[in-house]
PDB file of N, CA and C in Angstrom:
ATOM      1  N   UNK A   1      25.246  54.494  -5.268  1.00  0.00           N
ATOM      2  CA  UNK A   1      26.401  53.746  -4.845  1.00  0.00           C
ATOM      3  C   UNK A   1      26.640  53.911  -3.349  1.00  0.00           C
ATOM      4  N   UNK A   2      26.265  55.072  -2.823  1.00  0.00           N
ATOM      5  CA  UNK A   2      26.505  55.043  -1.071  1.00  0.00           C
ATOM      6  C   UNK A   2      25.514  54.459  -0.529  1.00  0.00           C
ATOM      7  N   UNK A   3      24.113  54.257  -0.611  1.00  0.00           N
ATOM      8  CA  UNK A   3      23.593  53.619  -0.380  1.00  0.00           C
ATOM      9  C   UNK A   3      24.159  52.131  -0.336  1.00  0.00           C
ATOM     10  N   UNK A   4      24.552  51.746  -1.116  1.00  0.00           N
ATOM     11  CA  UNK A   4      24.874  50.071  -1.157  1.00  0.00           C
ATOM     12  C   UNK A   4      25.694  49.957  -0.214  1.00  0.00           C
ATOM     13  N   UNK A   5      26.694  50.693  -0.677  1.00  0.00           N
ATOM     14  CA  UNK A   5      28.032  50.521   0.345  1.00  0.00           C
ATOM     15  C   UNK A   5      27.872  51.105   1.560  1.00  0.00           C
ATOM     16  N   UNK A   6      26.468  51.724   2.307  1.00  0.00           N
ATOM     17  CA  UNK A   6      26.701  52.347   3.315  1.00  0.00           C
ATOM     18  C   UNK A   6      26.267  51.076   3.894  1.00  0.00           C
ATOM     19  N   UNK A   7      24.790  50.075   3.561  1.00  0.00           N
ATOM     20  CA  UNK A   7      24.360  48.977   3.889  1.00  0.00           C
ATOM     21  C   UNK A   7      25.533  48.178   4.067  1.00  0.00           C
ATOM     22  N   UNK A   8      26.118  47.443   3.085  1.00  0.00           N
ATOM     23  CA  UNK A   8      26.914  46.462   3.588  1.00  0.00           C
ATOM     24  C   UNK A   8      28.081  46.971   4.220  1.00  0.00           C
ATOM     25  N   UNK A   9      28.462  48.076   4.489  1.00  0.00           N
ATOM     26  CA  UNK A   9      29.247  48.562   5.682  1.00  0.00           C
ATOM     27  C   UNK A   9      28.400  48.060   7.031  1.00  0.00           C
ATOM     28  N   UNK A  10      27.318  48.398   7.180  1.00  0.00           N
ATOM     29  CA  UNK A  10      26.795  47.724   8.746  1.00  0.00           C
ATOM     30  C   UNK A  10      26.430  46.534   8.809  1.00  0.00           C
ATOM     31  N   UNK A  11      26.196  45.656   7.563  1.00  0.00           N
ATOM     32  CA  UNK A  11      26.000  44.171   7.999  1.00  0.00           C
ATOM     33  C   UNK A  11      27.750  43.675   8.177  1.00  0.00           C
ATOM     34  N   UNK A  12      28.470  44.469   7.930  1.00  0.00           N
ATOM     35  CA  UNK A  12      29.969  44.221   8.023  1.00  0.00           C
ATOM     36  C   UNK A  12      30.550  44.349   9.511  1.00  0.00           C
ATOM     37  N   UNK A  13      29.828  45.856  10.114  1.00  0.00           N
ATOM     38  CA  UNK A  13      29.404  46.401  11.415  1.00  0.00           C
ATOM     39  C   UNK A  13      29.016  45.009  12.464  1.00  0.00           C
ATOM     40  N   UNK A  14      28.101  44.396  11.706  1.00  0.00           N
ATOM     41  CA  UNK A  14      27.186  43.450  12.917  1.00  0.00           C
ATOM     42  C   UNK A  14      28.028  42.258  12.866  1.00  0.00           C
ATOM     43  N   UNK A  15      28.691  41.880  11.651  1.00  0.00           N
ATOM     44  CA  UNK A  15      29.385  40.533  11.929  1.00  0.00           C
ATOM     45  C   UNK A  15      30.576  40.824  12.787  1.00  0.00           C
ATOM     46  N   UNK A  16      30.941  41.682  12.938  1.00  0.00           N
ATOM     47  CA  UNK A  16      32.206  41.819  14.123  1.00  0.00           C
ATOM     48  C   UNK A  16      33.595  42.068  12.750  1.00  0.00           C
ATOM     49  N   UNK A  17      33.345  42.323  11.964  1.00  0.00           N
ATOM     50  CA  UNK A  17      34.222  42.519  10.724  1.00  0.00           C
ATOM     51  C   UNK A  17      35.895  43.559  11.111  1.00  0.00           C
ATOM     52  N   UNK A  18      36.617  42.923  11.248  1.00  0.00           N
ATOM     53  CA  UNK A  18      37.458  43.264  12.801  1.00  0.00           C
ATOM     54  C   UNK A  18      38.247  44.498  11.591  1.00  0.00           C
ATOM     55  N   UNK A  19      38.305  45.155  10.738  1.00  0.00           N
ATOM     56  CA  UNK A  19      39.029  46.288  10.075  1.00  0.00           C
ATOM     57  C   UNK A  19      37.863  47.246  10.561  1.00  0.00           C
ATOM     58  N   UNK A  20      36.360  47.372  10.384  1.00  0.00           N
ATOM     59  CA  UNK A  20      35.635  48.102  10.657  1.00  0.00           C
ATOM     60  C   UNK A  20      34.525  48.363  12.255  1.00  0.00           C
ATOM     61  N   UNK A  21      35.278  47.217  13.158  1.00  0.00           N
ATOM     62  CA  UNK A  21      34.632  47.533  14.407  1.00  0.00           C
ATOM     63  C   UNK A  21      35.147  48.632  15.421  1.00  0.00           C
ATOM     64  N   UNK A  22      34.492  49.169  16.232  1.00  0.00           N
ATOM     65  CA  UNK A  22      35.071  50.057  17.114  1.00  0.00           C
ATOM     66  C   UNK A  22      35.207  49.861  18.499  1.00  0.00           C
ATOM     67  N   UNK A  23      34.320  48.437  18.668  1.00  0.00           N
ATOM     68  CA  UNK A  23      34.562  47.224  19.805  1.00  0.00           C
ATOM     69  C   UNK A  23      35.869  47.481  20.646  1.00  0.00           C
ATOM     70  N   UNK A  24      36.895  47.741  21.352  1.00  0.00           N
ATOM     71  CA  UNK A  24      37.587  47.386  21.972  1.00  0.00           C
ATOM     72  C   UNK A  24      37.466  47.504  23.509  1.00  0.00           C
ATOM     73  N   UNK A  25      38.700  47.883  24.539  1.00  0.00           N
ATOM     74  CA  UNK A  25      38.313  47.322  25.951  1.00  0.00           C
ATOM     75  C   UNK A  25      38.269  48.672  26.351  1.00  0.00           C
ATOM     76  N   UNK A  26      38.688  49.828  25.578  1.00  0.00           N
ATOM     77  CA  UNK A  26      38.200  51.044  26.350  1.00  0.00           C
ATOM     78  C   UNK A  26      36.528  51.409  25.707  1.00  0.00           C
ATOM     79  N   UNK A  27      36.131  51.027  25.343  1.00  0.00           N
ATOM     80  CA  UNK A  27      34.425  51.411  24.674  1.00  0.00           C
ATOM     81  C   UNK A  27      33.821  49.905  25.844  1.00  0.00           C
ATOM     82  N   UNK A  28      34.595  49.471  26.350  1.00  0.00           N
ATOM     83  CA  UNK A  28      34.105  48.238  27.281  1.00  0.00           C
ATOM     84  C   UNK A  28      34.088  48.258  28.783  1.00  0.00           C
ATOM     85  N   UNK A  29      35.281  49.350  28.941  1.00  0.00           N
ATOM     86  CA  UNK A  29      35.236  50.163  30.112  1.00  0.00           C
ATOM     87  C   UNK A  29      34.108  51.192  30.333  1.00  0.00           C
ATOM     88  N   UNK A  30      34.227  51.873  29.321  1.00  0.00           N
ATOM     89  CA  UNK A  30      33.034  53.010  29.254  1.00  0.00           C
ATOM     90  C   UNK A  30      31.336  52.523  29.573  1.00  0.00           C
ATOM     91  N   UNK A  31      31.285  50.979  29.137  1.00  0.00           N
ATOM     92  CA  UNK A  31      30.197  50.262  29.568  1.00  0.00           C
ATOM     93  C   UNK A  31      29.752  50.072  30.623  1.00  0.00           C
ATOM     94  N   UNK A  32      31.212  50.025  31.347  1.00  0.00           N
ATOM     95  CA  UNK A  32      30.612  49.749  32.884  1.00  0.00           C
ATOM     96  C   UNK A  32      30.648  51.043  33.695  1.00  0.00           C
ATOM     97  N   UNK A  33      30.859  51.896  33.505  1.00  0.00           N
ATOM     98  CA  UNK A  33      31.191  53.607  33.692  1.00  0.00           C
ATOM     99  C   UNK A  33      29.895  54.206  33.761  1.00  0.00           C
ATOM    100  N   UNK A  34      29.567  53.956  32.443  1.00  0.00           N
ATOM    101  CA  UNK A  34      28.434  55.424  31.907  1.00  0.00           C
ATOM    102  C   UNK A  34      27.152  54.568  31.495  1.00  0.00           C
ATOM    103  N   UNK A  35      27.406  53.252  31.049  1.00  0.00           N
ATOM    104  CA  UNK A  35      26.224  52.553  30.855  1.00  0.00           C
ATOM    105  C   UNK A  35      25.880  51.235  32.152  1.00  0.00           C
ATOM    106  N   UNK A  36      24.769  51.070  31.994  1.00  0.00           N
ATOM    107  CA  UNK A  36      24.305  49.549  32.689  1.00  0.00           C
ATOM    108  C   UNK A  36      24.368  48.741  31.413  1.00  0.00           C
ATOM    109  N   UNK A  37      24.817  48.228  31.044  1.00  0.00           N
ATOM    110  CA  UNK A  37      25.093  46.808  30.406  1.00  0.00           C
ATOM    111  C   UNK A  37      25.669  45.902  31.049  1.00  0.00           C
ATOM    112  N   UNK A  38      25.397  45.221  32.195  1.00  0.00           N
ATOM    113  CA  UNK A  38      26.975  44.495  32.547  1.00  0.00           C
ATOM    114  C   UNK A  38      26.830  43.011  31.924  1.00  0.00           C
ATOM    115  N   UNK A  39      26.119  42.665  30.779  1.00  0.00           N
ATOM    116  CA  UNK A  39      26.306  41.842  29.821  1.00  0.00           C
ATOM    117  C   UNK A  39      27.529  41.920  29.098  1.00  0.00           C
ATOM    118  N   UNK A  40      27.897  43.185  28.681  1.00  0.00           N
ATOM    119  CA  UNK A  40      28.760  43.370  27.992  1.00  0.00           C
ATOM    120  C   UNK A  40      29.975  44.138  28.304  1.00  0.00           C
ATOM    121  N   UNK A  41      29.798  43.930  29.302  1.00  0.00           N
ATOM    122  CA  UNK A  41      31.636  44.216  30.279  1.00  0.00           C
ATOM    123  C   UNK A  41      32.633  42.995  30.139  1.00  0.00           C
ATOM    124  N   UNK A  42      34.024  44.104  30.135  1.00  0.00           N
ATOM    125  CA  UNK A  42      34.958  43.171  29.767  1.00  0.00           C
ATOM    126  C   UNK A  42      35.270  42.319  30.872  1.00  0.00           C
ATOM    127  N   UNK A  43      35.009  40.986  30.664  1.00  0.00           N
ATOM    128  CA  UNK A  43      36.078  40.085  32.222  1.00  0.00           C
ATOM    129  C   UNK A  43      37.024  40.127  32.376  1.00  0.00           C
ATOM    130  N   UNK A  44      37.777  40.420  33.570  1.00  0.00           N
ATOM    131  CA  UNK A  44      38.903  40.468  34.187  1.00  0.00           C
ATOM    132  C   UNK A  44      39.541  38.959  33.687  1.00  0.00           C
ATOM    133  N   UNK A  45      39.125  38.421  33.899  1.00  0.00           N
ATOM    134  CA  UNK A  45      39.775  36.666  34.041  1.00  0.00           C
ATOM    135  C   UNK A  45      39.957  36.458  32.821  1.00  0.00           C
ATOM    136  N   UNK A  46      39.354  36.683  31.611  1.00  0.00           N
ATOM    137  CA  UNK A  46      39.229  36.136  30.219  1.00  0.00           C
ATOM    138  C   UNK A  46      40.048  37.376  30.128  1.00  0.00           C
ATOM    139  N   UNK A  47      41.262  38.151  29.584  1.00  0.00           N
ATOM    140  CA  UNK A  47      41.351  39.075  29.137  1.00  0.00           C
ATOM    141  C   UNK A  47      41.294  39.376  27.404  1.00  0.00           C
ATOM    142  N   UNK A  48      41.647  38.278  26.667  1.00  0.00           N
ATOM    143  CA  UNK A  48      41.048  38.441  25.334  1.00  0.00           C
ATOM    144  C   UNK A  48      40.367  38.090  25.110  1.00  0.00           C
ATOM    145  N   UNK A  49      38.927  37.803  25.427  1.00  0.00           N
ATOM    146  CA  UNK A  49      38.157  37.124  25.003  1.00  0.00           C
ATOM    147  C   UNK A  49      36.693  38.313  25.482  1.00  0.00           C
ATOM    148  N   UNK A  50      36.384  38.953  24.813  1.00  0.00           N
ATOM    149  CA  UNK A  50      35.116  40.055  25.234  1.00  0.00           C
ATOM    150  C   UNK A  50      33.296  39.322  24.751  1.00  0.00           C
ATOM    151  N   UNK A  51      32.370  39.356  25.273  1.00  0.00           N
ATOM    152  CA  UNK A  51      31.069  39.196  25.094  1.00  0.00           C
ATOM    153  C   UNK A  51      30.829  39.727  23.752  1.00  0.00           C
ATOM    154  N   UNK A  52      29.911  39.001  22.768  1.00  0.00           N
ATOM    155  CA  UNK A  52      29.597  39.444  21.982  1.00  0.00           C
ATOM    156  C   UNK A  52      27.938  40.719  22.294  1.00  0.00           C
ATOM    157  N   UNK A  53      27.635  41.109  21.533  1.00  0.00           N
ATOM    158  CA  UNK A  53      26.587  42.115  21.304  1.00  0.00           C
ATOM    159  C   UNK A  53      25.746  41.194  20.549  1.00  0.00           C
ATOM    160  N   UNK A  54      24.264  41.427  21.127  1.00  0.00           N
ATOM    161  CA  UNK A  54      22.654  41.298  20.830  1.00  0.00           C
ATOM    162  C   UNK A  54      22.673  41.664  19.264  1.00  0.00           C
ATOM    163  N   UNK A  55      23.530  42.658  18.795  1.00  0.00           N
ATOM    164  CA  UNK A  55      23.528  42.600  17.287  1.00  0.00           C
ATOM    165  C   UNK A  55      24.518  41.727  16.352  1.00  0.00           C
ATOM    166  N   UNK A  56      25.154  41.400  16.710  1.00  0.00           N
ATOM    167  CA  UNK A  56      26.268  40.232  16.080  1.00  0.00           C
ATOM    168  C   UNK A  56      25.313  39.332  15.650  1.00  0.00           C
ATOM    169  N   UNK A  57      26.003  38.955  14.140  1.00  0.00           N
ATOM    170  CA  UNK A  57      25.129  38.081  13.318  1.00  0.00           C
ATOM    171  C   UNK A  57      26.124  37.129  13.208  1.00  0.00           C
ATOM    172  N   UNK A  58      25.250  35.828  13.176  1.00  0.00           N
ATOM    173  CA  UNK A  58      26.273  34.614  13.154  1.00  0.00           C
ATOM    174  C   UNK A  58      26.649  33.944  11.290  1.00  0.00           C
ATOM    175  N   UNK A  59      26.989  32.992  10.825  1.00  0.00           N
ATOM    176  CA  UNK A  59      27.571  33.245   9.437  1.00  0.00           C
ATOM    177  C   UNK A  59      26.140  32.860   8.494  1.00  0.00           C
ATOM    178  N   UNK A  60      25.081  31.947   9.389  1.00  0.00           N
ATOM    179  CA  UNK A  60      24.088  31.606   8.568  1.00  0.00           C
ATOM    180  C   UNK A  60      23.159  32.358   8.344  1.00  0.00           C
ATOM    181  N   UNK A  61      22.909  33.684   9.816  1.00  0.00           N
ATOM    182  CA  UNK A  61      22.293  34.680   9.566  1.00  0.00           C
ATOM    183  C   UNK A  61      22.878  35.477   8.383  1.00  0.00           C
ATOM    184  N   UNK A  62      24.382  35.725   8.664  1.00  0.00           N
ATOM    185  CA  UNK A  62      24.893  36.728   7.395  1.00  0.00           C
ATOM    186  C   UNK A  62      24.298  36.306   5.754  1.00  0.00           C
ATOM    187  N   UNK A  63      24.173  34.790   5.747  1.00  0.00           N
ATOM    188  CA  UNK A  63      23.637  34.755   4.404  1.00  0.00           C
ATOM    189  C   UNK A  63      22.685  34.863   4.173  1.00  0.00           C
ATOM    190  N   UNK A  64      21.639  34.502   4.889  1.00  0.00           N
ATOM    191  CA  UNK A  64      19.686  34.518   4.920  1.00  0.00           C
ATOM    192  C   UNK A  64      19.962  36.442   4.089  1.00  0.00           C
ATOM    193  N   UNK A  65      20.593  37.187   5.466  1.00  0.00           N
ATOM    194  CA  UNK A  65      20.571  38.720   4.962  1.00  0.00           C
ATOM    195  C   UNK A  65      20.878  39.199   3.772  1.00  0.00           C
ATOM    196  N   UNK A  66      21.772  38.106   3.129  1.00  0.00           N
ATOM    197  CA  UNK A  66      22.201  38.553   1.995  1.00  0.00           C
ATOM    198  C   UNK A  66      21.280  37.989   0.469  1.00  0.00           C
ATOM    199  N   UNK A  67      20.736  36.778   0.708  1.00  0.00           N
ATOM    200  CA  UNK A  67      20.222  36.538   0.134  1.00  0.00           C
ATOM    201  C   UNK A  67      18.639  37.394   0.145  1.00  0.00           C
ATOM    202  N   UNK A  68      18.322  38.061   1.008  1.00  0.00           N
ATOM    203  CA  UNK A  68      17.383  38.332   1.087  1.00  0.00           C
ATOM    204  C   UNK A  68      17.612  40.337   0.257  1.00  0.00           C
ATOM    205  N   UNK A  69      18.710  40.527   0.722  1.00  0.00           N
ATOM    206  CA  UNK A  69      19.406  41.686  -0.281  1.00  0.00           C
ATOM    207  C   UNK A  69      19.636  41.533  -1.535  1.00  0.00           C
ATOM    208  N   UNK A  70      19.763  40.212  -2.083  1.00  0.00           N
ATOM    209  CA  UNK A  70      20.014  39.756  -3.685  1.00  0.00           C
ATOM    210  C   UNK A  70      18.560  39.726  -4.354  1.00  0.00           C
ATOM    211  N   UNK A  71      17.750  39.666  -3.253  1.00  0.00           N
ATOM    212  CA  UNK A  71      15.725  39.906  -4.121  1.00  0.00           C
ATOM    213  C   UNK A  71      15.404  41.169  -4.132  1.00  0.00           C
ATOM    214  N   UNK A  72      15.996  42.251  -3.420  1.00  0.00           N
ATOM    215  CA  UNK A  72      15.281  43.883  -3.242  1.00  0.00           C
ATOM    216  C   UNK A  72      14.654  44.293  -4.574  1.00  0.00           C
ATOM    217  N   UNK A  73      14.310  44.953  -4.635  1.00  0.00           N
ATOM    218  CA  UNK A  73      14.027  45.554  -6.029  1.00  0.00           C
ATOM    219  C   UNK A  73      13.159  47.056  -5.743  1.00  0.00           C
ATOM    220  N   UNK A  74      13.901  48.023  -6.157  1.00  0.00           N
ATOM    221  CA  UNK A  74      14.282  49.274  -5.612  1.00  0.00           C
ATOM    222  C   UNK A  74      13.770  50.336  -6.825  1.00  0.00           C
ATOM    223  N   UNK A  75      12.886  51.462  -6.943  1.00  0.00           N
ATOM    224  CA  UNK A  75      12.534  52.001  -7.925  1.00  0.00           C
ATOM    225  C   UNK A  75      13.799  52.245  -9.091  1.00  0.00           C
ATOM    226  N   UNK A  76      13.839  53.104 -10.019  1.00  0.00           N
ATOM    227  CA  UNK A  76      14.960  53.550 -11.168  1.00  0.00           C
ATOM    228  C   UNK A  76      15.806  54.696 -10.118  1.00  0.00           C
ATOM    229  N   UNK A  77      16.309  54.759 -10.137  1.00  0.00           N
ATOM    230  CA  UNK A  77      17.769  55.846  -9.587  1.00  0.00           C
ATOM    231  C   UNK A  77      17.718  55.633  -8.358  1.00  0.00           C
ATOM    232  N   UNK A  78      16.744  54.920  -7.523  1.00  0.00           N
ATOM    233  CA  UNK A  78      17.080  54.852  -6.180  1.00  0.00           C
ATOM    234  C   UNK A  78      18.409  54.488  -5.412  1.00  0.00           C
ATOM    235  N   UNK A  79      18.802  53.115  -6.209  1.00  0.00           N
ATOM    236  CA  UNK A  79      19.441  52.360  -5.666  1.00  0.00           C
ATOM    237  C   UNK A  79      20.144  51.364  -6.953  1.00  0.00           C
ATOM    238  N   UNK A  80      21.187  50.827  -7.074  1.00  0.00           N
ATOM    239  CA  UNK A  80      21.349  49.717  -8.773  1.00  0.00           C
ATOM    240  C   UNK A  80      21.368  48.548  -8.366  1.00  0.00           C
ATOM    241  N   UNK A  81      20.976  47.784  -8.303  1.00  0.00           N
ATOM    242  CA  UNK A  81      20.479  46.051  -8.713  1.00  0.00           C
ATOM    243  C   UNK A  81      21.609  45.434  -7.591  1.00  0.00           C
ATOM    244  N   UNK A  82      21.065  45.065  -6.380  1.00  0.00           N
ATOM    245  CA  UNK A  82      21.719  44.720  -5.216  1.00  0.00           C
ATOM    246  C   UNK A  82      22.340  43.200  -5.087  1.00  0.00           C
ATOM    247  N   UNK A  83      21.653  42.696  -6.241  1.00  0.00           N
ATOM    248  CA  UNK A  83      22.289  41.157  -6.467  1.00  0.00           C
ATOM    249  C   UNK A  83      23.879  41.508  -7.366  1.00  0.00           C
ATOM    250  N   UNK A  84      23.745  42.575  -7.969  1.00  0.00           N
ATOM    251  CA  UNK A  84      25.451  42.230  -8.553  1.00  0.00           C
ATOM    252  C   UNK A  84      26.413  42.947  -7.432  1.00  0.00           C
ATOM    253  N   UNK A  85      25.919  43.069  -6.091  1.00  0.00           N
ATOM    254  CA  UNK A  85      26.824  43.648  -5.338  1.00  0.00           C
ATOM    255  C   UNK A  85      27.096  42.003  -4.119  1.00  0.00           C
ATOM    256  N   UNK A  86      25.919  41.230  -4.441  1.00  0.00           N
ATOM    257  CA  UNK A  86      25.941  40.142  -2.915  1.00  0.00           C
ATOM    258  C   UNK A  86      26.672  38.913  -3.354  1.00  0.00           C
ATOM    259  N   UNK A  87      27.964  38.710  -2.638  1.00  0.00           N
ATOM    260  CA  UNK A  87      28.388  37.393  -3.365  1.00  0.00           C
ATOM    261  C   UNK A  87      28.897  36.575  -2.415  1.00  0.00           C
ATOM    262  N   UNK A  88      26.987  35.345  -2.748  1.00  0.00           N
ATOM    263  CA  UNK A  88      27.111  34.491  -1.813  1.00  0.00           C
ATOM    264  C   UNK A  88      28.162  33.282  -1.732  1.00  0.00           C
ATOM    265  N   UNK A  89      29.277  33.053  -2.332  1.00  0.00           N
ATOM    266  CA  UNK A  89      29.818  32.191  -2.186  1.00  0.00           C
ATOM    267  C   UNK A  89      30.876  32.922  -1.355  1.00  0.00           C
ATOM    268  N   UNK A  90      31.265  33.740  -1.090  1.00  0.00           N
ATOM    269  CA  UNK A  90      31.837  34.983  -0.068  1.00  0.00           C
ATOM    270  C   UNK A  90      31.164  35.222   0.877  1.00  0.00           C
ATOM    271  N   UNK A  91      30.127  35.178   0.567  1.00  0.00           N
ATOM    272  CA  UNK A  91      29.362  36.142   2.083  1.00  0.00           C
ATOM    273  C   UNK A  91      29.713  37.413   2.427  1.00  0.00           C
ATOM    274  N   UNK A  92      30.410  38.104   1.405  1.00  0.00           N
ATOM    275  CA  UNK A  92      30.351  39.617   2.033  1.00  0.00           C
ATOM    276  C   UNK A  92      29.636  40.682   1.072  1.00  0.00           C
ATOM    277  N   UNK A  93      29.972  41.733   1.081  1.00  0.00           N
ATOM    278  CA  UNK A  93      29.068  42.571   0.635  1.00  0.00           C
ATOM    279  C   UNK A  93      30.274  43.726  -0.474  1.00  0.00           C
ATOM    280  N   UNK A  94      29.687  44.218  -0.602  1.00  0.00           N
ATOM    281  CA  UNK A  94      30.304  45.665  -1.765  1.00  0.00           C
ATOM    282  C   UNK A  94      31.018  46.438  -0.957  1.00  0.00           C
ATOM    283  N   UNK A  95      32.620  46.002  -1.521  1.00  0.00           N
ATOM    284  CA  UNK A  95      33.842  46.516  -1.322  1.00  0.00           C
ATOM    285  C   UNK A  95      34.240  47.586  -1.714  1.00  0.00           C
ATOM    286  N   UNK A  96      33.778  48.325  -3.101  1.00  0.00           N
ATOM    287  CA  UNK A  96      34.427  49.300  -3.560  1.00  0.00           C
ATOM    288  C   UNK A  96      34.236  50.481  -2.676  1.00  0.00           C
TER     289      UNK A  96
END
């Protein structure tokens, strides 16, 4: 069960899933500080509006991923049957 839910915690991660991101303008400051990214520095001029990240998945990617998570097939105790966790008419992943 952590397995599942640790996965669709980060495809949750990549869509920008705004209860579980850690995205804000001080981790955006720190970008231009301590990292070279200046892709992903916050603009002065736009103030709500921040650059997305090279990992952000857009909604058609989110489903390809999911559908492609609803075929896995995973030895006995590894993992339990990843299609009753993907629900594509949602597009999200395993909540519990």
């Amino acid at each position: 069960m952590h397995i599942e839910k640790n996965m669709f915690d980060n495809i949750q991660y990549c869509d920008g899933y705004k209860g579980k991101i850690k995205d804000n303008l001080n981790t955006r400051e720190d970008l231009k500080i301590i990292c070279n990214q200046s892709e992903l520095e916050h603009d002065e001029m736009r103030p709500n509006v921040m650059p997305k990240a090279v990992y952000n998945v857009a909604k058609e990617q989110k489903r390809r991923i999911c559908e492609w998570i609803s075929h896995l097939k995973f030895s006995d105790g590894y993992a339990s049957n990843l299609a009753w966790c993907v629900d594509m008419k949602e597009l999200w992943g395993f909540t519990a």
